[in-house]
Protein backbone atom coordinates (compact mmCIF):
# COMPACT_ATOMS: atom_id res chain seq x y z
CA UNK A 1 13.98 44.93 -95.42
CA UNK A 2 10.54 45.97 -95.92
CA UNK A 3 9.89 49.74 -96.68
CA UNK A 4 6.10 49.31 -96.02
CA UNK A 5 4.10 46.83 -94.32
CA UNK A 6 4.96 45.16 -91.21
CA UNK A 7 8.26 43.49 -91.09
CA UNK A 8 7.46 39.82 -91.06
CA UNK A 9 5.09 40.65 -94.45
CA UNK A 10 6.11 38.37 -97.49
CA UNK A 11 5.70 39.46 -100.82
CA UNK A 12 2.33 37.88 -101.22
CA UNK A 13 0.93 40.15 -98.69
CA UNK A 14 1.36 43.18 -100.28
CA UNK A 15 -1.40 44.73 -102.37
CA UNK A 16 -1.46 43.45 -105.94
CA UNK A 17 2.61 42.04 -104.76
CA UNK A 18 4.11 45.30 -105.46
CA UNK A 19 5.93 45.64 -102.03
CA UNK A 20 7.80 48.73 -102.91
CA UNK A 21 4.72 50.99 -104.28
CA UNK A 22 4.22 52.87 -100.93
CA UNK A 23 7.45 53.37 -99.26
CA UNK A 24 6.84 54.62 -95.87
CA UNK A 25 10.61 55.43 -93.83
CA UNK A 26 9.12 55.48 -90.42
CA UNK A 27 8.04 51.94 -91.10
CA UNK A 28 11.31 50.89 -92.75
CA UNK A 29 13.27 52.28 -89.71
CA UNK A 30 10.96 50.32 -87.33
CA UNK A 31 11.26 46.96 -89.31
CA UNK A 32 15.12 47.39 -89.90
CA UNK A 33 14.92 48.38 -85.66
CA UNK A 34 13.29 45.49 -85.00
CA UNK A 35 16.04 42.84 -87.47
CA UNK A 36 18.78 44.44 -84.91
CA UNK A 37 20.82 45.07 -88.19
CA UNK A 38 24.20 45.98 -87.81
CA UNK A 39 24.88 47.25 -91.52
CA UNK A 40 22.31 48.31 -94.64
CA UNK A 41 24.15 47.67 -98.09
CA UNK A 42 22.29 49.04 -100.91
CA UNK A 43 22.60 48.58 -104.34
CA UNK A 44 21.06 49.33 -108.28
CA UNK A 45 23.02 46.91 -110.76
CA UNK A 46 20.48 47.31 -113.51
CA UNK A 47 18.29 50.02 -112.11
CA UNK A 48 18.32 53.71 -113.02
CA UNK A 49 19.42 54.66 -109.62
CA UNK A 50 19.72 53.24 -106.22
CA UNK A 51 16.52 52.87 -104.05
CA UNK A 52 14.80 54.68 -101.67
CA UNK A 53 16.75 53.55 -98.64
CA UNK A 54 19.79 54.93 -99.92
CA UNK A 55 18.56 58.44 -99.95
CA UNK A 56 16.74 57.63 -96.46
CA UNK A 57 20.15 55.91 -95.01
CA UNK A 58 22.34 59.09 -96.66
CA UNK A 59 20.33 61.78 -95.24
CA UNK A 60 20.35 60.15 -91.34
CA UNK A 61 24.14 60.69 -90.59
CA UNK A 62 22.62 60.37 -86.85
CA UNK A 63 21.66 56.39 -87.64
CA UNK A 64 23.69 55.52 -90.58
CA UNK A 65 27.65 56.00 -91.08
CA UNK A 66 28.81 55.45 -94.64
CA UNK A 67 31.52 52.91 -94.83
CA UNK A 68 31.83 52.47 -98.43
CA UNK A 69 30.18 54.84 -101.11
CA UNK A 70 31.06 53.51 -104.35
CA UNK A 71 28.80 53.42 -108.34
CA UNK A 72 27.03 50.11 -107.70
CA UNK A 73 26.92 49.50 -103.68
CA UNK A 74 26.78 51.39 -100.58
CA UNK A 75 27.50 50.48 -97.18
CA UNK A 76 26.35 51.97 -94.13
CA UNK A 77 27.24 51.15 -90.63
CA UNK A 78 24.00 51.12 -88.56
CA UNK A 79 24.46 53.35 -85.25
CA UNK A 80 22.64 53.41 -82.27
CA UNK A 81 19.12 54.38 -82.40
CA UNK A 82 18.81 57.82 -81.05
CA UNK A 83 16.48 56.76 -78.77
CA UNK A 84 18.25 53.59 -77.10
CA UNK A 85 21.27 55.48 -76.14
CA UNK A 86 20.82 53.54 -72.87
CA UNK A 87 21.31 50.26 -74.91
């Protein structure tokens, strides 16, 4: 999922193809909104630490339940918006 730029944006339409120099949550939430994703897994393997939408997914306990919390992967359960409680 995108964490800037419009949701349908491939990696070619990103300034200079660096899709992940401007992270921007309220955009991420709305693209990940508009996938209707039921679950966000992140992950770092070979990276220092895990990305951005981990911290963003583990400070929302109101949108995202952890289901499994482990060194290389998370997995979050994505709630019901907040504001489509009539959904």
């Amino acid at each position: 999922m995108n964490v800037s730029g419009e949701q349908h944006f491939l990696y070619h339409d990103f300034p200079d193809g660096d899709h992940r120099s401007s992270p921007d949550r309220d955009q991420w939430l709305a693209n990940l909104r508009a996938s209707g994703a039921a679950y966000l897994v992140t992950g770092h393997y070979d990276l220092p630490e895990f990305p951005i939408e981990d911290r963003w997914a583990s400070g929302d306990s109101e949108r995202f339940e952890p289901i499994v919390l482990d060194s290389g992967c998370r997995l979050y359960r994505v709630r019901i918006w907040p504001s489509d409680s009539a959904r």
